[in-house]
N, C-alpha and C. Protein backbone atom coordinates (compact mmCIF):
# COMPACT_ATOMS: atom_id res chain seq x y z
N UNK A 1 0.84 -1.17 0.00
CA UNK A 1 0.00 0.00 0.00
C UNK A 1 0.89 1.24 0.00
N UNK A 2 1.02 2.16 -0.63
CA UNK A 2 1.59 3.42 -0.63
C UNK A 2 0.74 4.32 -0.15
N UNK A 3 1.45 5.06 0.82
CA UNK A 3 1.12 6.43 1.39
C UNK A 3 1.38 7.65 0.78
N UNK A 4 0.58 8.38 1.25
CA UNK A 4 0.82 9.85 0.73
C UNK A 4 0.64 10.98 1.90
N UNK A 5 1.83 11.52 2.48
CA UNK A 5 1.04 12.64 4.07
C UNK A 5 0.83 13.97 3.72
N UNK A 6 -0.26 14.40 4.21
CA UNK A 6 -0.86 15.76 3.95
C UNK A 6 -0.75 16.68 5.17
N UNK A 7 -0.45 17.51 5.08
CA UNK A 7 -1.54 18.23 6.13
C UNK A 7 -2.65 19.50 5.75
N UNK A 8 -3.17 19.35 7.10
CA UNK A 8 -4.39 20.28 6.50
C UNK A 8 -5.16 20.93 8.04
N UNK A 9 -6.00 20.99 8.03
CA UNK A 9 -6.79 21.59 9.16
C UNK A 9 -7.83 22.20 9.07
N UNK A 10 -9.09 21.58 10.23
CA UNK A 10 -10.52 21.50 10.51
C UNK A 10 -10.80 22.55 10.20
N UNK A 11 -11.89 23.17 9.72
CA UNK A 11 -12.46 24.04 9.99
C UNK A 11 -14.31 24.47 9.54
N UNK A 12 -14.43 24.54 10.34
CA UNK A 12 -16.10 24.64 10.47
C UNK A 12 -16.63 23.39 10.32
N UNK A 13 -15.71 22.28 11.01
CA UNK A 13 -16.02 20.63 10.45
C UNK A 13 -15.10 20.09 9.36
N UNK A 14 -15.19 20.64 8.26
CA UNK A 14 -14.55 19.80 7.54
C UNK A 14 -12.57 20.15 7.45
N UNK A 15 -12.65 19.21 6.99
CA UNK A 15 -10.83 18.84 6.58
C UNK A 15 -10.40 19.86 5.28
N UNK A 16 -9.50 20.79 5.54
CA UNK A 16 -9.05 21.68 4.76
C UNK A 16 -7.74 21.24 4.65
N UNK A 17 -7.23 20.33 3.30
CA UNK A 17 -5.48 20.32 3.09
C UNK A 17 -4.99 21.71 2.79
N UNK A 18 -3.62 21.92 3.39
CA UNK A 18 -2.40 23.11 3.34
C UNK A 18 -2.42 23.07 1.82
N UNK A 19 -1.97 22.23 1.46
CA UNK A 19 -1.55 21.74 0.43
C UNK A 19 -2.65 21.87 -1.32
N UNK A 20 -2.26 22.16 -2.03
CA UNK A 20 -3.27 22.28 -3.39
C UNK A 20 -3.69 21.09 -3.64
N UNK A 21 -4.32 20.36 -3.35
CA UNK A 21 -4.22 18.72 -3.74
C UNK A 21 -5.69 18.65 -3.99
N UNK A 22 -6.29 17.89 -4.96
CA UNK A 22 -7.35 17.12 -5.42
C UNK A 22 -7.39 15.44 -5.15
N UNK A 23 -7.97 15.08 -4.77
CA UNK A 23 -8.04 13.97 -4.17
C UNK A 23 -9.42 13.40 -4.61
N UNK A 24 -9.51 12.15 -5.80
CA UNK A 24 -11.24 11.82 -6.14
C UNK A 24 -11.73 11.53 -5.09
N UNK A 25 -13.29 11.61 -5.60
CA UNK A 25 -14.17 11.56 -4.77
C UNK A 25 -13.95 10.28 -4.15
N UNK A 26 -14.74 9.53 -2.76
CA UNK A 26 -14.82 8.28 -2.43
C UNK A 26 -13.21 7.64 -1.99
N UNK A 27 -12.31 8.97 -1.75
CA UNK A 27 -11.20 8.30 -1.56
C UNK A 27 -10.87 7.65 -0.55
N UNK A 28 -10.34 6.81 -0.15
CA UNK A 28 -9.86 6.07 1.48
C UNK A 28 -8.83 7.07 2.15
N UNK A 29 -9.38 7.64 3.12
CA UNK A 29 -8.11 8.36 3.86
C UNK A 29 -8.41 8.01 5.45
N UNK A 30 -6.95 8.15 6.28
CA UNK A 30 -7.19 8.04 7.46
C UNK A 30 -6.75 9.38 8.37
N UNK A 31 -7.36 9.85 9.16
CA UNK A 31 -7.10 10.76 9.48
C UNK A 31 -5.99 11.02 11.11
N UNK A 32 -4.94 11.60 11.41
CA UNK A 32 -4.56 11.31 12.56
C UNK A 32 -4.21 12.67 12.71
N UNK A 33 -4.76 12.90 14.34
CA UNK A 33 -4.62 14.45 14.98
C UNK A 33 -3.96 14.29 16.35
N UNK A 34 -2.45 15.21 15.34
CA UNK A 34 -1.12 15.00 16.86
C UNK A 34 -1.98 15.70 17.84
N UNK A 35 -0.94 15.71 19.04
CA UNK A 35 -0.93 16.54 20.39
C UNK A 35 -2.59 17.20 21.02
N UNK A 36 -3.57 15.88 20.69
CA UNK A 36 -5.07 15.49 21.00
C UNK A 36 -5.07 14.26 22.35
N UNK A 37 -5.19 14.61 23.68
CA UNK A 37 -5.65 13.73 24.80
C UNK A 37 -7.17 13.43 24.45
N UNK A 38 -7.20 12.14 24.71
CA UNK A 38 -8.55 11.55 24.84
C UNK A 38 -8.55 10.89 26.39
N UNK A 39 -9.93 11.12 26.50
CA UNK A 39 -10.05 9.93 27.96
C UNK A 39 -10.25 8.75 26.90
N UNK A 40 -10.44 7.35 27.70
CA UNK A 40 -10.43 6.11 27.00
C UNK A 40 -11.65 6.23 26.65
N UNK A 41 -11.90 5.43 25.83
CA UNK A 41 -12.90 4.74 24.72
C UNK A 41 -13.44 3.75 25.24
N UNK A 42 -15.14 3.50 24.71
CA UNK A 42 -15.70 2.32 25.67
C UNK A 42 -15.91 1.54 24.44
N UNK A 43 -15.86 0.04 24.57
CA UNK A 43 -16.26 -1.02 23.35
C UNK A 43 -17.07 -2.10 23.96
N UNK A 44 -18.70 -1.59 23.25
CA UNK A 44 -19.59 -2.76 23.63
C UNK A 44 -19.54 -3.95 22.72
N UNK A 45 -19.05 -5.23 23.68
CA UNK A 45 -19.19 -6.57 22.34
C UNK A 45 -20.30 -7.13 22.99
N UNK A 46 -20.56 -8.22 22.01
CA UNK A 46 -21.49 -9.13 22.43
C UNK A 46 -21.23 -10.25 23.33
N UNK A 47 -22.01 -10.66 24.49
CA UNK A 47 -21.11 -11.12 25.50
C UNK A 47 -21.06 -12.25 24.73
N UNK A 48 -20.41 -13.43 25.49
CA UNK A 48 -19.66 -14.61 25.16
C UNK A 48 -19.81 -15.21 26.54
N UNK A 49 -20.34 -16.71 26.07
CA UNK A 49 -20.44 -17.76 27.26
C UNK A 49 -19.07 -18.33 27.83
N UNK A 50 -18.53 -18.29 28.92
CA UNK A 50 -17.29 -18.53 29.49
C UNK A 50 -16.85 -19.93 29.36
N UNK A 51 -18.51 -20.62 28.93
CA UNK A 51 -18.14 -22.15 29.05
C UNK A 51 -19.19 -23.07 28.58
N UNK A 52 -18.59 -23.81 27.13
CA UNK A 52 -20.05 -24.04 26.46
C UNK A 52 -21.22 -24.63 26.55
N UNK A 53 -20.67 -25.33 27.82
CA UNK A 53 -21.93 -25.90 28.55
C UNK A 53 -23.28 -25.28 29.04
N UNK A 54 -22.77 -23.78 29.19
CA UNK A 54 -23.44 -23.20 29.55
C UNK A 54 -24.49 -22.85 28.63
N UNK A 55 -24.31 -23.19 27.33
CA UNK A 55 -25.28 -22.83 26.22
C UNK A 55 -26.96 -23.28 26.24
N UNK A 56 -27.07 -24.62 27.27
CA UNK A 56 -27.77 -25.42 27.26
C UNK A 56 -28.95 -24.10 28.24
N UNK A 57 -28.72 -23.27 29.13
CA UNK A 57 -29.26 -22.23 30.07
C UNK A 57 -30.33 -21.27 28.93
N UNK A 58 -29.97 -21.10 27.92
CA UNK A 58 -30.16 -20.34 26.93
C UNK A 58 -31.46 -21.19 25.43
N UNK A 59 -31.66 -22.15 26.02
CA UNK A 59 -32.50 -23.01 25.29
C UNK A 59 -33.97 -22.36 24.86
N UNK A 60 -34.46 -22.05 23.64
CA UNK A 60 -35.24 -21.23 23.16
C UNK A 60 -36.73 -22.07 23.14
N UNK A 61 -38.23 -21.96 23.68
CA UNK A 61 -39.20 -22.31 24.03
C UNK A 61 -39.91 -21.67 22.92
N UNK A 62 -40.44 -22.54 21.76
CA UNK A 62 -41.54 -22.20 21.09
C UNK A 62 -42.94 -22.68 21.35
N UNK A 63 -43.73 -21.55 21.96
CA UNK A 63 -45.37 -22.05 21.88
C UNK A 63 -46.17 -20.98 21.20
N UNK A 64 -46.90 -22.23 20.50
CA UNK A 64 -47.67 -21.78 19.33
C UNK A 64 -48.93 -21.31 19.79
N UNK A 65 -49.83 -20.23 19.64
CA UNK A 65 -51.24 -20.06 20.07
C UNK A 65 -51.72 -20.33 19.02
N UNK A 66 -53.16 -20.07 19.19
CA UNK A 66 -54.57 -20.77 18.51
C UNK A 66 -54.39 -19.44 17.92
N UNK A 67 -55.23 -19.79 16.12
CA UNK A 67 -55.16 -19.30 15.27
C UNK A 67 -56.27 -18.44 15.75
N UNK A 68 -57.10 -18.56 16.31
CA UNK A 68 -58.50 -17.85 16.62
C UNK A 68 -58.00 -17.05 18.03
N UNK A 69 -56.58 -17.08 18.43
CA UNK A 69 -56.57 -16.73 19.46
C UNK A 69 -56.24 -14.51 19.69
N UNK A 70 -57.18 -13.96 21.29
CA UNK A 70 -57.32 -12.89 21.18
C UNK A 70 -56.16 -12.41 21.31
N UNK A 71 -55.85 -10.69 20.85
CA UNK A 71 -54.39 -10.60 20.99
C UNK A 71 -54.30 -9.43 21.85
């Protein structure tokens, strides 16, 4: 993959390059902003059973009602 580094800077939202550059539309870029503190980042996954036995706890109950039935 070849790189190419720009710089540029935000303004009113969008990304303004220093630089004269045209860049097509839909291009892949990644963006990285030096001397920026973040507090940490939260990542919700989907939990995960510790132990596959445990899968059996999770057993899905289908009951069917009456076609005539009120709702």
């Amino acid at each position: 993959m070849e790189v190419m580094t720009l710089e540029g800077v935000v303004d009113k939202g969008q990304i303004r390059l220093k630089a004269d550059v045209q860049l097509p539309d839909k291009t892949l870029v990644y963006v990285i902003v030096p001397g920026v503190h973040t507090t940490g980042t939260v990542r919700a996954v989907s939990p995960h059973l510790v132990h596959r036995n445990q899968a059996t706890d999770f057993v899905m109950q289908v009951i069917e009602a009456d076609a005539d039935a009120a709702l």
